[in-house]
N, C-alpha and C. Protein backbone atom coordinates (compact mmCIF):
# COMPACT_ATOMS: atom_id res chain seq x y z
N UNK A 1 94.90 118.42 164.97
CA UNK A 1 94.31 119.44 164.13
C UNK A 1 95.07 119.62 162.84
N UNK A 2 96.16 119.61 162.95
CA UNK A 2 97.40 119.77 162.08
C UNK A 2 97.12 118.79 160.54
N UNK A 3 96.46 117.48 161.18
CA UNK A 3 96.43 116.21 160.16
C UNK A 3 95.26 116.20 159.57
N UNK A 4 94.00 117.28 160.28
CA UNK A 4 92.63 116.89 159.55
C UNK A 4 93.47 118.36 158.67
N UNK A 5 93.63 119.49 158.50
CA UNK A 5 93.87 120.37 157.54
C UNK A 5 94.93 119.82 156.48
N UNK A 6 95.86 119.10 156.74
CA UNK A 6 96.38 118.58 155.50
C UNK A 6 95.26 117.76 154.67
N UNK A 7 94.91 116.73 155.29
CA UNK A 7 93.33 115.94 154.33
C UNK A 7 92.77 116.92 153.94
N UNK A 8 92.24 117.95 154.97
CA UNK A 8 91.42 118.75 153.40
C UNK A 8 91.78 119.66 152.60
N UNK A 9 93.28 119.91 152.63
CA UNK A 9 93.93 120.62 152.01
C UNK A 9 94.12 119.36 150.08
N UNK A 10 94.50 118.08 150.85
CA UNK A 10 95.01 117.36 149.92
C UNK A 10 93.17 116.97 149.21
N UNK A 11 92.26 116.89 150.03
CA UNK A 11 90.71 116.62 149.25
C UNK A 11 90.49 117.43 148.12
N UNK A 12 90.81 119.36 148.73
CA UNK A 12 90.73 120.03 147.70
C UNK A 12 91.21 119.79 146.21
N UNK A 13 92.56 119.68 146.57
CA UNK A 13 93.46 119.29 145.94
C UNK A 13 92.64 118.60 144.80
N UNK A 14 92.58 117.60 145.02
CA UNK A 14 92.22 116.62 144.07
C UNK A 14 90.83 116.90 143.82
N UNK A 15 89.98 117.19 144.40
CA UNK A 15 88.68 118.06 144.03
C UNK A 15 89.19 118.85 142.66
N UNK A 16 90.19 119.60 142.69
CA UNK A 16 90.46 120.80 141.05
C UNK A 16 90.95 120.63 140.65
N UNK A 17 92.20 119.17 140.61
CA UNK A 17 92.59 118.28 139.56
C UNK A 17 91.52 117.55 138.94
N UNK A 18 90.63 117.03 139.49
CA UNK A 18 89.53 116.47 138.65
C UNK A 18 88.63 116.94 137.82
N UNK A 19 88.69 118.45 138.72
CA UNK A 19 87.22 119.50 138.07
C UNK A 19 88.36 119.77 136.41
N UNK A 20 89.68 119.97 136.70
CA UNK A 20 90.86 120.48 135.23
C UNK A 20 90.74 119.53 134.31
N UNK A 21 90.96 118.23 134.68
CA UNK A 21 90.82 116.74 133.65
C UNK A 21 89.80 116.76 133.51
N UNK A 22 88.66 117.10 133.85
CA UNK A 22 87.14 116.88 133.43
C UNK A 22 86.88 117.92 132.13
N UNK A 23 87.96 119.41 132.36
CA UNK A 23 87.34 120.66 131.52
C UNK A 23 88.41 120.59 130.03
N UNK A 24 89.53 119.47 130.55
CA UNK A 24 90.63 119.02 129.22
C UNK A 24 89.88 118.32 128.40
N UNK A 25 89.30 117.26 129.18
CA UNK A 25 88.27 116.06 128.04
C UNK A 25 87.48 116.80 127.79
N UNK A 26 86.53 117.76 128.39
CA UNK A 26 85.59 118.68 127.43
C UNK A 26 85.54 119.23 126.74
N UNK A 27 87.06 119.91 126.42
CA UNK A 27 88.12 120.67 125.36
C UNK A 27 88.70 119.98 124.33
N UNK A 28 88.84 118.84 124.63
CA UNK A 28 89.13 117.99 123.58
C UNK A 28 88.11 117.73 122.94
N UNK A 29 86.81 117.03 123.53
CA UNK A 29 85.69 117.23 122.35
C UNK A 29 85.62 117.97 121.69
N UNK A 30 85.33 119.22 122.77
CA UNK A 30 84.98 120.26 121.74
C UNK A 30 85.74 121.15 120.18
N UNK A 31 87.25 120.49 120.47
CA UNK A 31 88.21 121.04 119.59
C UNK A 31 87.66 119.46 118.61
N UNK A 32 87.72 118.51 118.37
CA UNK A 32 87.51 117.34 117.65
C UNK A 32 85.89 117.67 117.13
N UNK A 33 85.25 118.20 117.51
CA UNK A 33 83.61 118.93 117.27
C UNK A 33 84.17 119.72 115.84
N UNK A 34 85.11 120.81 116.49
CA UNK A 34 85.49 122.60 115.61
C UNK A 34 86.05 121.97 114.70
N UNK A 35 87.03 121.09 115.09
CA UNK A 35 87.90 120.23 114.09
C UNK A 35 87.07 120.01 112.77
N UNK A 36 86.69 118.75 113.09
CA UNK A 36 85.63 118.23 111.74
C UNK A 36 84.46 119.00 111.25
N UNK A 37 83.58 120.17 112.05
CA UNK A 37 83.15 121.00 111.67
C UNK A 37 83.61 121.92 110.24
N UNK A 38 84.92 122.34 110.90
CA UNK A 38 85.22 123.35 109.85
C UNK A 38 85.35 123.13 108.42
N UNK A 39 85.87 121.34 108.40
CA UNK A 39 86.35 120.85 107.31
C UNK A 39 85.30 121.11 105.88
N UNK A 40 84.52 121.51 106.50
CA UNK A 40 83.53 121.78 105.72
C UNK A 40 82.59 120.69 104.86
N UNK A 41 82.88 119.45 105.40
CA UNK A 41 82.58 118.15 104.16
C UNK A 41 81.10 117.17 105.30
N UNK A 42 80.32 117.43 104.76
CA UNK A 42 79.42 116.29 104.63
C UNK A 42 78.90 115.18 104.73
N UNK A 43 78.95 114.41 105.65
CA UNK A 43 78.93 113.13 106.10
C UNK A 43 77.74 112.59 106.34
N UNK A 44 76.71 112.43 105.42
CA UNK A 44 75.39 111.61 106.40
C UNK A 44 74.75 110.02 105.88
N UNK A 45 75.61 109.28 105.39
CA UNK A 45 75.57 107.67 105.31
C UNK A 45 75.64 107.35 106.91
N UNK A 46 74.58 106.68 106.97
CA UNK A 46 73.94 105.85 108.46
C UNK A 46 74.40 104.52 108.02
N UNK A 47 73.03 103.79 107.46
CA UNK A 47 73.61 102.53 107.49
C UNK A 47 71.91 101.81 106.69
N UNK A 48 72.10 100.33 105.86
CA UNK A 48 70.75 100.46 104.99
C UNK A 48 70.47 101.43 103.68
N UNK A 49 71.15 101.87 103.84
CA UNK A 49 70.83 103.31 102.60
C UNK A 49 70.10 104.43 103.15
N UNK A 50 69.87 104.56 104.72
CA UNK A 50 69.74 105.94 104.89
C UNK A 50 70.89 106.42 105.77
N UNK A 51 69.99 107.77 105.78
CA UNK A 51 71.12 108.91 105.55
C UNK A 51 70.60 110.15 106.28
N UNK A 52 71.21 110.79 107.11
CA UNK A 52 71.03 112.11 107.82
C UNK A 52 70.56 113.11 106.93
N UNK A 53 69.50 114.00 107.05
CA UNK A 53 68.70 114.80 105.79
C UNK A 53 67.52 113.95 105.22
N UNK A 54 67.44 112.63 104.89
CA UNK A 54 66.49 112.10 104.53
C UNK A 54 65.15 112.46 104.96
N UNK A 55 64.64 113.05 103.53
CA UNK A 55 62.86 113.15 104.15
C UNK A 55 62.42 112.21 104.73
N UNK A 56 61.07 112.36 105.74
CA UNK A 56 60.70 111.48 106.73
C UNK A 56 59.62 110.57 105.45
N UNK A 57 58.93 110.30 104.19
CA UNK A 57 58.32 110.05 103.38
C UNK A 57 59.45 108.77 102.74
N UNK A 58 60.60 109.73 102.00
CA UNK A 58 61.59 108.66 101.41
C UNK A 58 61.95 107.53 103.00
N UNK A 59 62.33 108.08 103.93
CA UNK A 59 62.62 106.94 105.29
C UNK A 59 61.91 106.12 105.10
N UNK A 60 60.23 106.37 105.23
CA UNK A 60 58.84 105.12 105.25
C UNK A 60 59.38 104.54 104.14
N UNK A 61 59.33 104.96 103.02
CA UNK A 61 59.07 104.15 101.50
C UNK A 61 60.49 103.11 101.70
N UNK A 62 61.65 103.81 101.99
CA UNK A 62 62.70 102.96 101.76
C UNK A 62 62.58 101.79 103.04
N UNK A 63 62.33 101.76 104.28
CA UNK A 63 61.99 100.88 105.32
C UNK A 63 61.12 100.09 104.29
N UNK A 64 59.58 100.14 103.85
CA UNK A 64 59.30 99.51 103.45
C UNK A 64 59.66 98.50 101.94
N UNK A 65 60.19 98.76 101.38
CA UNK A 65 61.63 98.51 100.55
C UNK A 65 62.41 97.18 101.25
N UNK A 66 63.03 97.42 102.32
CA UNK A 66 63.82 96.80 103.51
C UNK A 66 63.08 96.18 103.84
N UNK A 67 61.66 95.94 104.20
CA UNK A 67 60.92 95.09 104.77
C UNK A 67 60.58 93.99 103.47
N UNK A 68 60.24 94.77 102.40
CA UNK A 68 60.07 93.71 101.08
C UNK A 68 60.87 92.74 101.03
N UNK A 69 62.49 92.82 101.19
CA UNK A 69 63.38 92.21 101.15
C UNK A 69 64.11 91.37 102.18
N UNK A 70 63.08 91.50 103.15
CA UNK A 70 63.25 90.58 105.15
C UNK A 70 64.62 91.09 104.96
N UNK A 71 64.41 92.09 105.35
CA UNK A 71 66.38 92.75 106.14
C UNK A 71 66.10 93.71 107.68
N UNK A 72 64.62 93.63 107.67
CA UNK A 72 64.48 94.42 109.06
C UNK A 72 62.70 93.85 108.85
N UNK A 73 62.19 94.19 110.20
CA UNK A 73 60.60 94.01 110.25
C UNK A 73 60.36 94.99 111.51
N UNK A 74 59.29 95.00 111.74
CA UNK A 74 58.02 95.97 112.88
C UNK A 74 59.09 95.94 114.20
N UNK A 75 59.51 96.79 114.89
CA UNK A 75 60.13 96.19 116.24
C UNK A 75 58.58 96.31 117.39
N UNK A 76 59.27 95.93 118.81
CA UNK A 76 58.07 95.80 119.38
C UNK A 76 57.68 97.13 120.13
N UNK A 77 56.03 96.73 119.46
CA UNK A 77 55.03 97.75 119.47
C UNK A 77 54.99 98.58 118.52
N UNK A 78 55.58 97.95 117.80
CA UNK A 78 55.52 98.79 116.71
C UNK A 78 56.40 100.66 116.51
N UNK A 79 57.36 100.63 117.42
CA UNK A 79 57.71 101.41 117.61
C UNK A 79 59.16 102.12 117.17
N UNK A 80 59.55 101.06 116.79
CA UNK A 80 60.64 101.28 115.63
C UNK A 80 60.77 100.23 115.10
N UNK A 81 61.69 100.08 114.01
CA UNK A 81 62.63 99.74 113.02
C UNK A 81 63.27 98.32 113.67
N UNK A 82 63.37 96.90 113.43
CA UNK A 82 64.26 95.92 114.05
C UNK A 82 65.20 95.06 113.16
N UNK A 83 66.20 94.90 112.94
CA UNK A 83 66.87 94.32 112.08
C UNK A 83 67.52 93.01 113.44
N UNK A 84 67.86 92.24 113.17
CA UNK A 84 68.29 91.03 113.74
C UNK A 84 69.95 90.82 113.06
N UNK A 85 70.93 90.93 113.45
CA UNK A 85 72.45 91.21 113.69
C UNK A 85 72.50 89.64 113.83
N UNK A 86 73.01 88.73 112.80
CA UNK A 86 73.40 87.24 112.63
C UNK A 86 74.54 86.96 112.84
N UNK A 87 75.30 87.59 111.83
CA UNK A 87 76.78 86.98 111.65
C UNK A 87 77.93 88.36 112.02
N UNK A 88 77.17 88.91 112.60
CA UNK A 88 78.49 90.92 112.69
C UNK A 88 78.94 91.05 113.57
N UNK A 89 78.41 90.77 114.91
CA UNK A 89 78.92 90.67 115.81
C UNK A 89 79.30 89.13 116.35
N UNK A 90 80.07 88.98 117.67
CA UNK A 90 80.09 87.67 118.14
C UNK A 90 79.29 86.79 118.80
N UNK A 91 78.07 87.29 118.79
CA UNK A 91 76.64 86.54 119.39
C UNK A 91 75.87 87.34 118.57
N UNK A 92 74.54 86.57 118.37
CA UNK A 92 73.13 87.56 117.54
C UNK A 92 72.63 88.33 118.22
N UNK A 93 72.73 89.39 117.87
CA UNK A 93 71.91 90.47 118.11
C UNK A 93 70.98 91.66 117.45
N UNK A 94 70.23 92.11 118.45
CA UNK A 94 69.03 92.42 117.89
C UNK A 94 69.18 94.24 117.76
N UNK A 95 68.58 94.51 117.05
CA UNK A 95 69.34 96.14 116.62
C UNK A 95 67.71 96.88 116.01
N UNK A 96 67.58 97.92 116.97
CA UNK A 96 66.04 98.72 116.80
C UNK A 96 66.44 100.33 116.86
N UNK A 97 65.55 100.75 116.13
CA UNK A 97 65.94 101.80 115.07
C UNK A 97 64.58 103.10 114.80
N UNK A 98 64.87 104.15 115.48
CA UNK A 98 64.00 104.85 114.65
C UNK A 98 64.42 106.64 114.81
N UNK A 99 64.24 106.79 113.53
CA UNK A 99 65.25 108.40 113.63
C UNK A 99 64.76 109.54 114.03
N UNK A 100 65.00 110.48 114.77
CA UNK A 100 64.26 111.88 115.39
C UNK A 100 64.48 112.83 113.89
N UNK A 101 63.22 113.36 113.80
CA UNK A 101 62.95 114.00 112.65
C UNK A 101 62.86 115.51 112.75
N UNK A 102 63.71 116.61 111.94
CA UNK A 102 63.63 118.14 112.11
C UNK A 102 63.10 118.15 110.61
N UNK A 103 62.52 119.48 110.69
CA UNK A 103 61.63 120.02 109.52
C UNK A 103 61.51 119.12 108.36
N UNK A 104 60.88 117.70 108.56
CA UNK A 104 60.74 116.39 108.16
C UNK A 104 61.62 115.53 107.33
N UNK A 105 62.91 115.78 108.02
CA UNK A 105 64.27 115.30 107.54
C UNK A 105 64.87 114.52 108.46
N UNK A 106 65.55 113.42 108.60
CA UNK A 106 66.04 112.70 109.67
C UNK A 106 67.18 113.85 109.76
N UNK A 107 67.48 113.89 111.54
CA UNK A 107 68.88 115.13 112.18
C UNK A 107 69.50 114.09 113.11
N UNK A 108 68.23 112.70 113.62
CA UNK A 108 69.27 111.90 114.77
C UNK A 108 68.92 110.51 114.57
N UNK A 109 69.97 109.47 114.83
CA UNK A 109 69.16 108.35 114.95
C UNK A 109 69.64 107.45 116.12
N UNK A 110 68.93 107.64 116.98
CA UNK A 110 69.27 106.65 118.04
C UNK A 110 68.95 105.13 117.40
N UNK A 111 69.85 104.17 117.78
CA UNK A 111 69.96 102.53 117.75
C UNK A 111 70.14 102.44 119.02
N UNK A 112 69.46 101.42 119.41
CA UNK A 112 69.51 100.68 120.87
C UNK A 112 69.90 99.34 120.56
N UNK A 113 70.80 98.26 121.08
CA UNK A 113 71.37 97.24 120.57
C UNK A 113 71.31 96.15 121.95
N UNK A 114 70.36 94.96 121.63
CA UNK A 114 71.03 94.14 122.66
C UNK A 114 71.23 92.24 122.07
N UNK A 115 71.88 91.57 123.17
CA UNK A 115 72.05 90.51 122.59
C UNK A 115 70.87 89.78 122.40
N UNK A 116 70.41 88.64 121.26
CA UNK A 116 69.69 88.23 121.31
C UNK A 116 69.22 87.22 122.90
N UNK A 117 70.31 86.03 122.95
CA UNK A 117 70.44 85.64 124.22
C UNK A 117 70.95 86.22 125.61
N UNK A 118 70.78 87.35 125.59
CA UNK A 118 70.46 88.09 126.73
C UNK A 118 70.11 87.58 127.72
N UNK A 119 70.12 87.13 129.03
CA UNK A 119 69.35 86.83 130.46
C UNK A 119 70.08 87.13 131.21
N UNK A 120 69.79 87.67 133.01
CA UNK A 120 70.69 88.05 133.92
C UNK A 120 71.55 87.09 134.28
N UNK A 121 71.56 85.92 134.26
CA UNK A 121 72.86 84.76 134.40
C UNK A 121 73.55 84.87 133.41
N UNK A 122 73.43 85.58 132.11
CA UNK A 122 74.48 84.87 131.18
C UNK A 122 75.50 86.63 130.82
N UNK A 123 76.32 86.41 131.88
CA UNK A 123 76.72 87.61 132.24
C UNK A 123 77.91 88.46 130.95
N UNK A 124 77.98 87.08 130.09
CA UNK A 124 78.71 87.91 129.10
C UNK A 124 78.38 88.04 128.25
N UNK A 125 77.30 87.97 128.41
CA UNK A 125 75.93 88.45 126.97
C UNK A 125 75.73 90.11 128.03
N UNK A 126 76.04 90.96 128.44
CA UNK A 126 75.43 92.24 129.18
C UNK A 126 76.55 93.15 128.32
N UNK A 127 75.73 94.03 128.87
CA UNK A 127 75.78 95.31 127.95
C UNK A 127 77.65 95.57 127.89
N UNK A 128 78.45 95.28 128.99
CA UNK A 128 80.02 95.72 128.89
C UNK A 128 80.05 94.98 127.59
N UNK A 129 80.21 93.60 127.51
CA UNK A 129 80.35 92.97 126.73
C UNK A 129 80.27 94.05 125.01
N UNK A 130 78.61 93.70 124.95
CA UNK A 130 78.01 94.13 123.97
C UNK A 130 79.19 95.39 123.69
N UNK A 131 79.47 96.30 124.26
CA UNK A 131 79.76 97.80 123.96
C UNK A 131 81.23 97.34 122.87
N UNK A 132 81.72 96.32 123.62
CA UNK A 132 83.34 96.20 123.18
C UNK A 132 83.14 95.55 122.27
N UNK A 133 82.36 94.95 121.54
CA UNK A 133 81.80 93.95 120.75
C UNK A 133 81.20 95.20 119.22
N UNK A 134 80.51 96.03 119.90
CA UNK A 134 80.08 97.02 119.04
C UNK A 134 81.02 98.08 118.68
N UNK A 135 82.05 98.52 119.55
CA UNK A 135 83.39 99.83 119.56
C UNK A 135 84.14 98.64 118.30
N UNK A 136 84.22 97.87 117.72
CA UNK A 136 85.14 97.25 117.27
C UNK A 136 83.98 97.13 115.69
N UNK A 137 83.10 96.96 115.72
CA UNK A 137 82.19 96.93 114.60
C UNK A 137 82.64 98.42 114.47
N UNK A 138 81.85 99.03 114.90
CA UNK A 138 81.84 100.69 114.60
C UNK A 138 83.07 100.77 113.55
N UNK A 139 84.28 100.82 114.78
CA UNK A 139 85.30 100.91 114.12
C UNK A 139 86.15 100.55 112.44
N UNK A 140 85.33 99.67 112.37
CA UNK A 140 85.86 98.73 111.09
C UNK A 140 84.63 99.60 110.16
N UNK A 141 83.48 99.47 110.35
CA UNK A 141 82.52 99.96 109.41
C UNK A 141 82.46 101.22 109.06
N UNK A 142 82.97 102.24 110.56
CA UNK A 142 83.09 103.62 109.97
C UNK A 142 84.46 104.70 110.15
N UNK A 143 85.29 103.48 109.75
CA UNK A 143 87.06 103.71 109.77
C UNK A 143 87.28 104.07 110.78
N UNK A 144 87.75 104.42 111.51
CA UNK A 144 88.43 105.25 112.79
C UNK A 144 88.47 104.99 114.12
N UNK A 145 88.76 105.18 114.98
CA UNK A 145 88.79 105.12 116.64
C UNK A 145 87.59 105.78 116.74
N UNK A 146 86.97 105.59 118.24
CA UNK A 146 85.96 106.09 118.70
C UNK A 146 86.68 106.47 120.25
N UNK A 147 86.79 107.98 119.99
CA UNK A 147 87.40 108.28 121.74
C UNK A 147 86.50 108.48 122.84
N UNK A 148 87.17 108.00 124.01
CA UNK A 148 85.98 108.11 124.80
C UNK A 148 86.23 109.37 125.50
N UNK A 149 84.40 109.49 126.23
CA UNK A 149 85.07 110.93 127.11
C UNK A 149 83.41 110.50 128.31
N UNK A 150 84.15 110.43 129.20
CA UNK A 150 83.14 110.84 130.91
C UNK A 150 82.30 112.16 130.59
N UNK A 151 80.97 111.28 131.55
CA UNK A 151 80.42 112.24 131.52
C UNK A 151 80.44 112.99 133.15
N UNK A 152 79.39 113.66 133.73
CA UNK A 152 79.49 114.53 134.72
C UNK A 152 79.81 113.05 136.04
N UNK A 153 78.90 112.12 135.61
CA UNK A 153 78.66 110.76 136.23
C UNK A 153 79.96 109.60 136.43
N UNK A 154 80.51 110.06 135.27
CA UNK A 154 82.02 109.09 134.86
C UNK A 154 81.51 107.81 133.97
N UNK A 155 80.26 108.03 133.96
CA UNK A 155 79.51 106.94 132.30
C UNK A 155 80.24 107.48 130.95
N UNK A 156 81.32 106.36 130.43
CA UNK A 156 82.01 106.41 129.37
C UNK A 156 80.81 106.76 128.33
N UNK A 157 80.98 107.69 127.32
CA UNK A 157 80.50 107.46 126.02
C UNK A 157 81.99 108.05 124.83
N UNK A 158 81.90 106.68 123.73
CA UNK A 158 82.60 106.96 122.75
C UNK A 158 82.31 107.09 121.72
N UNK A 159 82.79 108.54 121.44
CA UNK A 159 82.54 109.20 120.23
C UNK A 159 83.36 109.33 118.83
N UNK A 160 82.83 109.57 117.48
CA UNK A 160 83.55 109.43 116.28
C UNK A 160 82.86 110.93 116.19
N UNK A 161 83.51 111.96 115.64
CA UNK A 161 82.86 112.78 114.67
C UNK A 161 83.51 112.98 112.92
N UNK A 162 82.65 113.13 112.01
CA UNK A 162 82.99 112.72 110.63
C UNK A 162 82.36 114.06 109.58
N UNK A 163 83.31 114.77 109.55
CA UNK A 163 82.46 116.13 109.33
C UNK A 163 81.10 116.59 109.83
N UNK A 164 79.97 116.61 109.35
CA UNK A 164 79.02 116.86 110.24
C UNK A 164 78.44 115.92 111.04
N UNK A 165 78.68 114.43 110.70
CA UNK A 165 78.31 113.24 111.45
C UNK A 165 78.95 112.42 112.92
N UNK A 166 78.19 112.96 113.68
CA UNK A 166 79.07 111.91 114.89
C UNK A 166 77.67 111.04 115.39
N UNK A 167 78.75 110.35 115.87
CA UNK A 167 78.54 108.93 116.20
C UNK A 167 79.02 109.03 117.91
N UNK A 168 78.06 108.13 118.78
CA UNK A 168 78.04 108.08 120.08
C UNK A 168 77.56 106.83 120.58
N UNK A 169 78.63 105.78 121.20
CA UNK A 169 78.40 104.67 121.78
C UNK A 169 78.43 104.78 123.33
N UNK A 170 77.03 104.57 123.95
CA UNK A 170 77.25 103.97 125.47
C UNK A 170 76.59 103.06 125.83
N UNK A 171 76.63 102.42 127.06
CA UNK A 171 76.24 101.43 127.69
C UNK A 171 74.82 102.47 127.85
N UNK A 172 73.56 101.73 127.89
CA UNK A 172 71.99 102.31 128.65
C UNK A 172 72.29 101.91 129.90
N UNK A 173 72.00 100.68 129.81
CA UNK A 173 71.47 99.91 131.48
C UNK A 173 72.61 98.27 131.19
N UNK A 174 72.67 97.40 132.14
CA UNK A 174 73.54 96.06 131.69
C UNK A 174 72.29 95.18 130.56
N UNK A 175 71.64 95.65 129.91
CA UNK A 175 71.06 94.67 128.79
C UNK A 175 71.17 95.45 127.71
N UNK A 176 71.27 96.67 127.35
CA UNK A 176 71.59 97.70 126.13
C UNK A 176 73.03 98.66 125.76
N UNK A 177 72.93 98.93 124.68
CA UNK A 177 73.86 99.88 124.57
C UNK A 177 73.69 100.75 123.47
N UNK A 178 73.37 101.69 123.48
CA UNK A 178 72.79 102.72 122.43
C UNK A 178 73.78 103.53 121.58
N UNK A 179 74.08 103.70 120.30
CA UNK A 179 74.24 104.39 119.41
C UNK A 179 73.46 105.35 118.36
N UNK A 180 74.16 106.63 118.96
CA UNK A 180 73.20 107.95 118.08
C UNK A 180 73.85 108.54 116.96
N UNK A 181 73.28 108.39 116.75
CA UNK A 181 73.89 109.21 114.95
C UNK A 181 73.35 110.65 114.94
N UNK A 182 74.20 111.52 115.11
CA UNK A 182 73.38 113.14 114.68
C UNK A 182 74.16 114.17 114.13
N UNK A 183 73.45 115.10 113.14
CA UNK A 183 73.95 115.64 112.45
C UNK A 183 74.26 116.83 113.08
N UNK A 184 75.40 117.55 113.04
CA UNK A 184 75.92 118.46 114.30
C UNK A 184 75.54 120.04 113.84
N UNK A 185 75.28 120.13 111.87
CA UNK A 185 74.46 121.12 111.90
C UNK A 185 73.17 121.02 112.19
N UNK A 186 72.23 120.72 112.91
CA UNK A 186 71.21 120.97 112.86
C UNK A 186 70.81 120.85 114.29
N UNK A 187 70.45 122.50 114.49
CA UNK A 187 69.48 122.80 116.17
C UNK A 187 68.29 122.32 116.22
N UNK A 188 68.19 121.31 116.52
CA UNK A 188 66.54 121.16 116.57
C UNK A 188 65.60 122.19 117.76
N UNK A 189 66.29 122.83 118.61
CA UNK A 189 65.44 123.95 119.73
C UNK A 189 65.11 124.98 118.26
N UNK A 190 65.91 125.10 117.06
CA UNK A 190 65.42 126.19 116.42
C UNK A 190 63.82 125.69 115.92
N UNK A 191 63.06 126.21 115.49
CA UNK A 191 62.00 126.30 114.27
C UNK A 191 62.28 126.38 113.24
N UNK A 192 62.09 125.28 112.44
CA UNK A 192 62.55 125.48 111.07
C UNK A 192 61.90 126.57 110.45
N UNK A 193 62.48 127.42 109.54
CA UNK A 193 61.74 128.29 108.68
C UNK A 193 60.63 127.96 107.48
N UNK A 194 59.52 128.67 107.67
CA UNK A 194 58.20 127.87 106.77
C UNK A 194 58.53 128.27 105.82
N UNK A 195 57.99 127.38 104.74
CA UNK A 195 57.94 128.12 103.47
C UNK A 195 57.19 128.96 102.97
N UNK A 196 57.27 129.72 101.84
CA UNK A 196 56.34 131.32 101.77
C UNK A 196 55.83 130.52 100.35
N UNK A 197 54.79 130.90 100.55
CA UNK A 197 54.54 130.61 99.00
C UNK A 197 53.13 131.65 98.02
């Protein structure tokens, strides 16, 4: 009896060491959030020439712009944005794009990223790969470390925040790995305010 109450003495145990390291990394975001928040400075260069705030009108016109110039085309179904990744990373890959829009301004942009030669045998074309392949682009293109932080699941996502701009790399599934771009002022649960006229 003596030996099952130590185990669950020692289960607990480590049950509220984990629940404490789970509420430190959440504190650390959130201070790296307040952090670059306060700084008060402005950050919304994406990538292409758009940009967080961009009317959803200038987005179309400038995509089509980008399409004039074969630097992206239709992805499939027409459902976003596809640019084809040649020489940036260490295999080609394919990079699809389309931004969540508040009071007709881009606020998010999810990218979903996978290798071009992708197949379930070619195991270092999968998404681990891809991520470490992309944490190292990121890095170089938008200066800085990207720290990681667990989620409730223990699915790494690594984050940059850049005054109001952060940046969020994770694995989707083993063929993707998604990067969101969102602007940290903006609630989209609010209603934007109409104009009076």
């Amino acid at each position: 009896m003596k030996v099952s109450g130590i185990w669950m003495k020692a289960g607990w145990t480590l049950v509220i060491a984990m629940a404490i390291l789970a509420c430190a990394k959440e504190d650390r975001y959130q201070q790296m959030v307040a952090r670059e928040l306060a700084k008060g400075v402005r950050v919304d260069s994406l990538f292409f020439g758009i940009y967080l705030g961009m009317p959803s009108k200038d987005f179309f016109d400038h995509c089509l712009q980008l399409n004039h110039r074969q630097l992206i085309t239709q992805g499939p179904g027409g459902l976003s944005v596809q640019h084809i990744m040649k020489n940036e990373l260490k295999q080609q890959a394919v990079m699809r794009f389309f931004p969540g829009f508040y009071d007709n301004k881009i606020y998010q942009m999810p990218v979903i990223y996978e290798y071009s030669a992708w197949a379930p045998w070619n195991r270092n074309l999968w998404a681990d790969s891809l991520l470490v392949d992309l944490l190292a682009y990121y890095q170089t293109k938008y200066e800085g470390d990207f720290l990681p932080f667990p989620d409730s699941t223990g699915k790494l996502t690594y984050y940059k925040v850049d005054g109001n701009r952060q940046i969020a790399l994770s694995k989707l599934n083993d063929r993707e790995v998604e990067v969101v771009f969102t602007d940290l002022l903006v609630d989209p649960t609010v209603k934007p305010e109409e104009d009076e006229e």
